[in-house]
C-alpha atoms as a PDB file:
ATOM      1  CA  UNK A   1     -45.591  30.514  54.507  1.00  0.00           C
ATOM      2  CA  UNK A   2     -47.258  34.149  53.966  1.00  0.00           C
ATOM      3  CA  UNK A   3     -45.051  36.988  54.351  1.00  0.00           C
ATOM      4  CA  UNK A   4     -46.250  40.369  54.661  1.00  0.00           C
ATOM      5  CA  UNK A   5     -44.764  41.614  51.565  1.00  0.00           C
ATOM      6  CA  UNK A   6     -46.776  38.791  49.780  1.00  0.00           C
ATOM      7  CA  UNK A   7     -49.938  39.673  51.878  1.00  0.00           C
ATOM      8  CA  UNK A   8     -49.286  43.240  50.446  1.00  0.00           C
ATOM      9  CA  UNK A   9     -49.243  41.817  46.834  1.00  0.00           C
ATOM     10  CA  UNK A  10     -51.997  39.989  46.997  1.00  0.00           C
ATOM     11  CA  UNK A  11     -53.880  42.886  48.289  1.00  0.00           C
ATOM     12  CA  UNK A  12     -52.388  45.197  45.311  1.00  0.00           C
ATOM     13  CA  UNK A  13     -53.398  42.972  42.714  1.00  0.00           C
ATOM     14  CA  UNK A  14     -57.041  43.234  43.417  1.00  0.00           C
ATOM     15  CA  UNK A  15     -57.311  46.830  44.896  1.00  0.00           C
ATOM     16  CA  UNK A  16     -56.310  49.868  43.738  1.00  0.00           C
ATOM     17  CA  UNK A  17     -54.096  51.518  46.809  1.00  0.00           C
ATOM     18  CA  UNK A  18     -52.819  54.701  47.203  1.00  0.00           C
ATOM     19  CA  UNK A  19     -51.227  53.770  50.590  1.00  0.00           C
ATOM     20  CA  UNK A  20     -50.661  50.109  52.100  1.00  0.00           C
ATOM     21  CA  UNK A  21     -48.525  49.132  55.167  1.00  0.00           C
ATOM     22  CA  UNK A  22     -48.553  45.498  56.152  1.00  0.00           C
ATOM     23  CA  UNK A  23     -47.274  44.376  59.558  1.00  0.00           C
ATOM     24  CA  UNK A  24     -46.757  40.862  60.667  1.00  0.00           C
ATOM     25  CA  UNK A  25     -43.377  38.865  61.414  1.00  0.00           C
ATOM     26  CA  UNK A  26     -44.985  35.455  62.454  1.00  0.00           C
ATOM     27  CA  UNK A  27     -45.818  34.264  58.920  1.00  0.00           C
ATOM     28  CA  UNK A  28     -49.904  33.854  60.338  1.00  0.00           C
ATOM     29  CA  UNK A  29     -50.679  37.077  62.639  1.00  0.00           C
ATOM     30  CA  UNK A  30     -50.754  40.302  60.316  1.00  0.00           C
ATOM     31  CA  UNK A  31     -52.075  44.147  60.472  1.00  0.00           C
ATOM     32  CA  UNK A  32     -52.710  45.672  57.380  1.00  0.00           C
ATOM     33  CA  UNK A  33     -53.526  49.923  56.814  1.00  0.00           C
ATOM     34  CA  UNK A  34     -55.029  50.208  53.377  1.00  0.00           C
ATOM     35  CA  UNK A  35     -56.415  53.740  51.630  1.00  0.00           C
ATOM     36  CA  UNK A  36     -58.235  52.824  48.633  1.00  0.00           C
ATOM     37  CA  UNK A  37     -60.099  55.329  46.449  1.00  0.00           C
ATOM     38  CA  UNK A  38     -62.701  51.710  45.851  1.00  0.00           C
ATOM     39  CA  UNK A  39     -63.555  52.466  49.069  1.00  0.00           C
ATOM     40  CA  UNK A  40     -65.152  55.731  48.709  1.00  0.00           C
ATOM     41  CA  UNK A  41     -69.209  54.609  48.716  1.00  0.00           C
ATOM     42  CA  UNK A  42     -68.593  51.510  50.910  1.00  0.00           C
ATOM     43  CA  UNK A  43     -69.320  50.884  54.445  1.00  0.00           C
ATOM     44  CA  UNK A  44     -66.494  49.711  56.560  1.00  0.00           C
ATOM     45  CA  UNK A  45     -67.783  46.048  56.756  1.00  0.00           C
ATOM     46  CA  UNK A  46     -67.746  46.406  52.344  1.00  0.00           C
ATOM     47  CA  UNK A  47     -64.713  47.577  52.612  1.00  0.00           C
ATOM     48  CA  UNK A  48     -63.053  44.837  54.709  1.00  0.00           C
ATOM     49  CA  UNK A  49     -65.143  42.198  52.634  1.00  0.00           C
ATOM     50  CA  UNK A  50     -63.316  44.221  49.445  1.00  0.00           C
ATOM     51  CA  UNK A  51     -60.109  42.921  50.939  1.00  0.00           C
ATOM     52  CA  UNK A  52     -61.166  39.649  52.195  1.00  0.00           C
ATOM     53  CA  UNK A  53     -62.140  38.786  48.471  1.00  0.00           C
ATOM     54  CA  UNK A  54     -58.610  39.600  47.280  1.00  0.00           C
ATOM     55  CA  UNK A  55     -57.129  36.921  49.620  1.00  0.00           C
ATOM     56  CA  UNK A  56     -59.764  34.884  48.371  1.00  0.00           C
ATOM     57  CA  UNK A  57     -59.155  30.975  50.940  1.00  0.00           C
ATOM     58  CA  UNK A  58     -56.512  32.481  52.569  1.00  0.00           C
ATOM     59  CA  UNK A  59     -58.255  33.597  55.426  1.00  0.00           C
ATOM     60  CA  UNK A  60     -59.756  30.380  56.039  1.00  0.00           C
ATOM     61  CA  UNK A  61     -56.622  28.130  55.991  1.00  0.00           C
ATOM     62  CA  UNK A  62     -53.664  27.505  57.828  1.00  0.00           C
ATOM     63  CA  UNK A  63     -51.853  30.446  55.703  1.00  0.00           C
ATOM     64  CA  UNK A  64     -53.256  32.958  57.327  1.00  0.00           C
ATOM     65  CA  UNK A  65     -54.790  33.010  61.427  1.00  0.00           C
ATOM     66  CA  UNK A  66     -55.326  36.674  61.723  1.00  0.00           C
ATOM     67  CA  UNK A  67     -55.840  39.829  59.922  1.00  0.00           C
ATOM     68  CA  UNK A  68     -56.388  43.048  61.515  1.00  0.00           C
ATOM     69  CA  UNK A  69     -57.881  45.626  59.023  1.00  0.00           C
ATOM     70  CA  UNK A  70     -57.588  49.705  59.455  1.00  0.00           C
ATOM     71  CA  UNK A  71     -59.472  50.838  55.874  1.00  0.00           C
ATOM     72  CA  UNK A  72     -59.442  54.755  54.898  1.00  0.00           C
ATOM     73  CA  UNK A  73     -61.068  56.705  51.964  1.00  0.00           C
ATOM     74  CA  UNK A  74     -58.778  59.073  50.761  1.00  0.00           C
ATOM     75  CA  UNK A  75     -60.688  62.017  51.921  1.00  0.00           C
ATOM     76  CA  UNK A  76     -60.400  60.090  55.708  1.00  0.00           C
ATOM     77  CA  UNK A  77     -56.706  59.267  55.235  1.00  0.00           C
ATOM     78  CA  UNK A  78     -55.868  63.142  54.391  1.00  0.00           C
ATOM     79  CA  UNK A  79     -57.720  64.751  57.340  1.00  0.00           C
END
């Protein structure tokens, strides 16, 4: 079953974070608030595809049902 802490791991390994919070108790519905400097020329649909990539067949099995996404660039996160 996916936890958030592993959701947050998997996430880590593939992007460089200065912030993450994961949310999510059910082991299949989770929220996740990522500020990545890889970000910083993408559009917010390339930036959510970033993260999709990291959790690579996840998304489309069982393990997890729902992700909701908030993505900042740095220079958004700090205003």
């Amino acid at each position: 079953m996916m936890t958030k802490d592993k959701l947050k791991a998997l996430i880590e390994a593939s992007v460089q974070c200065d912030y993450i919070e994961v949310k999510g108790d059910d082991g299949v519905h989770f929220e996740a608030i990522i500020v990545s400097p890889e970000f910083e020329n993408l559009s917010m649909l390339k930036q959510h595809k970033l993260i999709y990539a990291a959790l690579g067949d996840r998304l489309q099995t069982e393990e997890i049902h729902a992700l909701a996404l908030k993505t900042y660039k740095p220079s958004q996160w700090n205003q």
